[in-house]
C-alpha atoms as a PDB file:
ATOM      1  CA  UNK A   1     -16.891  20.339  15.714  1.00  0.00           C
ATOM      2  CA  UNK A   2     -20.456  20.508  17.090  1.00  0.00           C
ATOM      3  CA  UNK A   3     -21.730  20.248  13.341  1.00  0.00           C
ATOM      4  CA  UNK A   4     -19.414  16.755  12.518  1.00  0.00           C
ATOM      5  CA  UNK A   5     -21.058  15.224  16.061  1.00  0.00           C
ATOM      6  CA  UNK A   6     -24.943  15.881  14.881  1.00  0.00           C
ATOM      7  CA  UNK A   7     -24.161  14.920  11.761  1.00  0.00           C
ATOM      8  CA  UNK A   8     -22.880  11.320  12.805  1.00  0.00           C
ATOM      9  CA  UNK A   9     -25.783  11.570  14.758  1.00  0.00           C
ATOM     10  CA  UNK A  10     -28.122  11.375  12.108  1.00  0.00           C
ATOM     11  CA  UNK A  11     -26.057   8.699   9.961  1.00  0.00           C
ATOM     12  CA  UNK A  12     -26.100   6.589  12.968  1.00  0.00           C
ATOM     13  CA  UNK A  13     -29.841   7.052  13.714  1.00  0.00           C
ATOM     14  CA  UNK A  14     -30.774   6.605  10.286  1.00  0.00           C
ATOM     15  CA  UNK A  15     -28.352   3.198  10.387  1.00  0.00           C
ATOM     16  CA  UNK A  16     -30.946   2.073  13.401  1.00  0.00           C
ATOM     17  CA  UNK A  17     -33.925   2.810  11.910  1.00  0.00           C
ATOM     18  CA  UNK A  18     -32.551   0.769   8.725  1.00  0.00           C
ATOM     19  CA  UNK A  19     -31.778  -2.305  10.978  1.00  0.00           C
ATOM     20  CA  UNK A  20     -34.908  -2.050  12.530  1.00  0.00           C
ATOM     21  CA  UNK A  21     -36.358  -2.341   9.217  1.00  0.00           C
ATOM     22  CA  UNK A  22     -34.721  -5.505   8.293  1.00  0.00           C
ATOM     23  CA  UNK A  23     -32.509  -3.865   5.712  1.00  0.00           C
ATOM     24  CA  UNK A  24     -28.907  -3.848   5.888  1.00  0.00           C
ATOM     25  CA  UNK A  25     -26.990  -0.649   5.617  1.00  0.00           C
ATOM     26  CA  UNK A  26     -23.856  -1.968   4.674  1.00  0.00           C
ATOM     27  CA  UNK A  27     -25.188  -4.873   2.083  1.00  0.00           C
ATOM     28  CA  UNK A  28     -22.940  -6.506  -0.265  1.00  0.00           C
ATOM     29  CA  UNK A  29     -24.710  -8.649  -2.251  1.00  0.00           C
ATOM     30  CA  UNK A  30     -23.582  -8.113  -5.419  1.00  0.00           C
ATOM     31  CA  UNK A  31     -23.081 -11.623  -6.982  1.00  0.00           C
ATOM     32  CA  UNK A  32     -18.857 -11.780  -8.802  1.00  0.00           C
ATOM     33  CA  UNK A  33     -18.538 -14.437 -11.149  1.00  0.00           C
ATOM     34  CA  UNK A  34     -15.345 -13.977 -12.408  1.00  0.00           C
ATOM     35  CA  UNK A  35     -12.071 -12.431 -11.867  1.00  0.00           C
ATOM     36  CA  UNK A  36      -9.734 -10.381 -14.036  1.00  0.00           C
ATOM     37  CA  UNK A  37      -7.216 -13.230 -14.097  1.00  0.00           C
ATOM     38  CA  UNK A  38      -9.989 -15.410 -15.507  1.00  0.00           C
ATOM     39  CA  UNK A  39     -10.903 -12.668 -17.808  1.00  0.00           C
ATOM     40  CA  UNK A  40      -7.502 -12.716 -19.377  1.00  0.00           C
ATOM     41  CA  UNK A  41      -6.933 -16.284 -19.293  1.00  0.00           C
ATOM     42  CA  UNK A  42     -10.030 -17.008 -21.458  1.00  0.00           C
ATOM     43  CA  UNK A  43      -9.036 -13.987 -24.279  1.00  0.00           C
ATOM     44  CA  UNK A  44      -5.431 -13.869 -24.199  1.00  0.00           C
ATOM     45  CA  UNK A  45      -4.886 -15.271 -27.478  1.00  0.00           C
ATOM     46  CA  UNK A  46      -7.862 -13.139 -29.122  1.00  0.00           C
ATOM     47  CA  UNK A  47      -7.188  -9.553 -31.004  1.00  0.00           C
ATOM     48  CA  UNK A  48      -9.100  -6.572 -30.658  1.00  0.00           C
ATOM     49  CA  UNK A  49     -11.229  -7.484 -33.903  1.00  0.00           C
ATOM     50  CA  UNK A  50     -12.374 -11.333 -32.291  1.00  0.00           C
ATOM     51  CA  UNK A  51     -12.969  -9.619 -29.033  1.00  0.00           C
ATOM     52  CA  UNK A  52     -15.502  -7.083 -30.265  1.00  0.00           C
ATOM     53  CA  UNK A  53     -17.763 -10.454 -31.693  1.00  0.00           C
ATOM     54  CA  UNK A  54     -17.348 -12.049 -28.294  1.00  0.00           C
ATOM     55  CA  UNK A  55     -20.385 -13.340 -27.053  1.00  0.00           C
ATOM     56  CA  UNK A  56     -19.251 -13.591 -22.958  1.00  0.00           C
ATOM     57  CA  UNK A  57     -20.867 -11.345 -20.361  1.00  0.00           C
ATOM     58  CA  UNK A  58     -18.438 -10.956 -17.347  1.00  0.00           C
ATOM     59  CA  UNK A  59     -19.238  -9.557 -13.884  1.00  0.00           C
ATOM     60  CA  UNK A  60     -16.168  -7.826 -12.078  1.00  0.00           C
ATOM     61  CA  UNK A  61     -15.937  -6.216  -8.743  1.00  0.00           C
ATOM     62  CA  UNK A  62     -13.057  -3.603  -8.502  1.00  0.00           C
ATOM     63  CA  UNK A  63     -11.927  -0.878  -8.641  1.00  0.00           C
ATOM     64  CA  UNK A  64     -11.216   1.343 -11.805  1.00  0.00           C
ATOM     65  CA  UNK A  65      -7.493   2.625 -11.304  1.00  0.00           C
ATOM     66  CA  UNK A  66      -6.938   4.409 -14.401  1.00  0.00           C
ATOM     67  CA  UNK A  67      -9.506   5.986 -16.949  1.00  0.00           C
ATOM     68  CA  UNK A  68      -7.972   8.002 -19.992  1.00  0.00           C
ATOM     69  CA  UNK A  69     -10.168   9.291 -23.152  1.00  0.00           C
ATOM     70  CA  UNK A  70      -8.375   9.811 -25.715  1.00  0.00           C
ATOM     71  CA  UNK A  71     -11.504  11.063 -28.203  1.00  0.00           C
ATOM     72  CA  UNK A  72     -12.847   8.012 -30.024  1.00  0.00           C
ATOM     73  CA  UNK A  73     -11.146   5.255 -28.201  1.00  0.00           C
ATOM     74  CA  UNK A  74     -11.359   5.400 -24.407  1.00  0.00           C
ATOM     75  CA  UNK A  75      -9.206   3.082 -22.194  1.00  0.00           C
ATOM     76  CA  UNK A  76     -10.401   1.842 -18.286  1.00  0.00           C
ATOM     77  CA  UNK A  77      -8.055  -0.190 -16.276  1.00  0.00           C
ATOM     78  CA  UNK A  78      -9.715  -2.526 -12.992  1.00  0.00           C
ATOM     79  CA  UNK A  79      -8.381  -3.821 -10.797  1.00  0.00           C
ATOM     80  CA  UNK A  80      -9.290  -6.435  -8.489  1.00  0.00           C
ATOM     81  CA  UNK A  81      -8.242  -9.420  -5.674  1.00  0.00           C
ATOM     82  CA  UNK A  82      -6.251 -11.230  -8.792  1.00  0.00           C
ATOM     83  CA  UNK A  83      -4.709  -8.323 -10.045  1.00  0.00           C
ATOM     84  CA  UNK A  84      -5.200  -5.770 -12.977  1.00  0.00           C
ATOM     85  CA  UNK A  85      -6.627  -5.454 -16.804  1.00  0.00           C
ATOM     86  CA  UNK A  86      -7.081  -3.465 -19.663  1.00  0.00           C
ATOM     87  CA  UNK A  87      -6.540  -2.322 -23.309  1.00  0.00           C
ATOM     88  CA  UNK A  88      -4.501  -0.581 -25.131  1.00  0.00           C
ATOM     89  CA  UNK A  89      -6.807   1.342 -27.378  1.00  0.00           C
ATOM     90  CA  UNK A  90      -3.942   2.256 -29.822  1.00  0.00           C
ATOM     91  CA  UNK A  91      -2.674  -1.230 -30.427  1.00  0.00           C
ATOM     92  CA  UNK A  92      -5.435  -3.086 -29.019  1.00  0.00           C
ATOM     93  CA  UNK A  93      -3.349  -5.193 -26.729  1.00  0.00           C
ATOM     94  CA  UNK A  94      -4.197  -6.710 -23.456  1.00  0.00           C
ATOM     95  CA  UNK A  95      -2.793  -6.666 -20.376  1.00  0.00           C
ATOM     96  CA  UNK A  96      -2.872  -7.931 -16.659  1.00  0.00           C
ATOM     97  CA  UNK A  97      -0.574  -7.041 -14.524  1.00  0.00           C
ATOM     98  CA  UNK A  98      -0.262  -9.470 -11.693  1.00  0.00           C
ATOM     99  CA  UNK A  99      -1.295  -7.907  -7.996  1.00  0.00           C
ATOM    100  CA  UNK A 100       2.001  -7.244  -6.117  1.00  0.00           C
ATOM    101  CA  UNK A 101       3.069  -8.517  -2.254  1.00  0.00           C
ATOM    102  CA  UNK A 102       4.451  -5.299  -1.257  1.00  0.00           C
ATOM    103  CA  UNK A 103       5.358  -1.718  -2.534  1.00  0.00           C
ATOM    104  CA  UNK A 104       8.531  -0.664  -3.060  1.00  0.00           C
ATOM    105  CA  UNK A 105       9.614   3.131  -3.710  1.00  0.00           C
ATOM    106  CA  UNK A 106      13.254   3.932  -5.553  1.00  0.00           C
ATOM    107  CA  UNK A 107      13.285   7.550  -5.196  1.00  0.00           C
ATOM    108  CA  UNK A 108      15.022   8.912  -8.834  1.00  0.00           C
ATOM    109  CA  UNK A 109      18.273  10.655  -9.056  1.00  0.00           C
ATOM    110  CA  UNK A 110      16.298  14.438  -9.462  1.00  0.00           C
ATOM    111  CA  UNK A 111      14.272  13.701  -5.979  1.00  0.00           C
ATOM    112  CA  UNK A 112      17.691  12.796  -4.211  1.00  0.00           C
ATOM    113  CA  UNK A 113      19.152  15.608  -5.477  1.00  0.00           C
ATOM    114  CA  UNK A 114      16.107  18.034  -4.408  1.00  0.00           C
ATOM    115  CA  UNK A 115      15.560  16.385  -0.685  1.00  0.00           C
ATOM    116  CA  UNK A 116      19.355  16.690  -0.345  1.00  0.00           C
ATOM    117  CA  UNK A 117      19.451  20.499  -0.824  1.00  0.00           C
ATOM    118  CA  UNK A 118      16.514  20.704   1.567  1.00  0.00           C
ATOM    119  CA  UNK A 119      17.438  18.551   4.791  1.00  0.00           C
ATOM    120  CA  UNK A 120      19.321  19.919   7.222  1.00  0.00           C
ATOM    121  CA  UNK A 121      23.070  19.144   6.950  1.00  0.00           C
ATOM    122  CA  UNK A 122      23.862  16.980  10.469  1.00  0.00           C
ATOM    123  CA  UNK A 123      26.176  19.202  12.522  1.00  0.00           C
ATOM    124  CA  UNK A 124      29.777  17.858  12.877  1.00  0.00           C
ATOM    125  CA  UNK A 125      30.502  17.496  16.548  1.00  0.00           C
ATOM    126  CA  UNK A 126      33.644  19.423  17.725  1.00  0.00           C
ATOM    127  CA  UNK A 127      35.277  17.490  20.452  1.00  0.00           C
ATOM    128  CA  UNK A 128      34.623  19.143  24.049  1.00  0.00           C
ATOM    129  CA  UNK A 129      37.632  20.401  25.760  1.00  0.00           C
ATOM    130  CA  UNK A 130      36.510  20.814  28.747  1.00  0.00           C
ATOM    131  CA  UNK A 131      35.303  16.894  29.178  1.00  0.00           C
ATOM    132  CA  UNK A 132      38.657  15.677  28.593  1.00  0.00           C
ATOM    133  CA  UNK A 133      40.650  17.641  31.713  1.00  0.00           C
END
């Protein structure tokens, strides 16, 4: 425990003497132009073969979700604030998938099954005798 406290020591020393340096630790000044929504909007309509002549730079921030290599063809889906993209590098398809409100979980017929067999059954309560006379 002693370790974790001088080591957030350290961090927090070396945030000051950043600060007092004039340079922000915690900078984000990395300029987004565009969104994935705006991404898709503009090449929906376009194959795999038009998009490989397309002459548009984009800059994204996000997050990559997924990353899969499959050899010769490699696929990375991002995500950002309007949601997320990608390829299908079989097909060549697009897709966005919108960003969602909420999460829902439906928990499959196998889990039920195997969290049944594991919780405790509730006891059935026998009625007291001894309250009742």
């Amino acid at each position: 425990m002693e370790e974790l406290n001088d080591l957030l020591l350290q961090r927090r020393t070396k945030i000051d003497d950043l600060r007092q340096q004039g340079v922000n630790p915690y900078a984000n000044d990395f300029p987004v132009a565009h969104t994935s929504a705006d991404v898709m909007a503009a090449h929906e309509t376009q194959d795999a073969e038009a998009l490989k002549d397309c002459p548009h730079h984009y800059t994204l921030a996000g997050r990559i979700m997924a990353r899969r290599d499959f050899g010769k063809a490699a696929f990375i889906q991002v995500q950002d604030r309007k949601g997320r993209m990608g390829v299908n590098p079989a097909s060549g398809e697009k897709m966005f998938i919108p960003p969602h409100k909420g999460l829902t979980f439906r928990p499959s017929k196998r889990l039920k099954k195997v969290t049944d067999k594991r919780s405790p059954k509730p006891r059935k309560s026998k009625p007291d005798s001894k309250s009742n006379s």
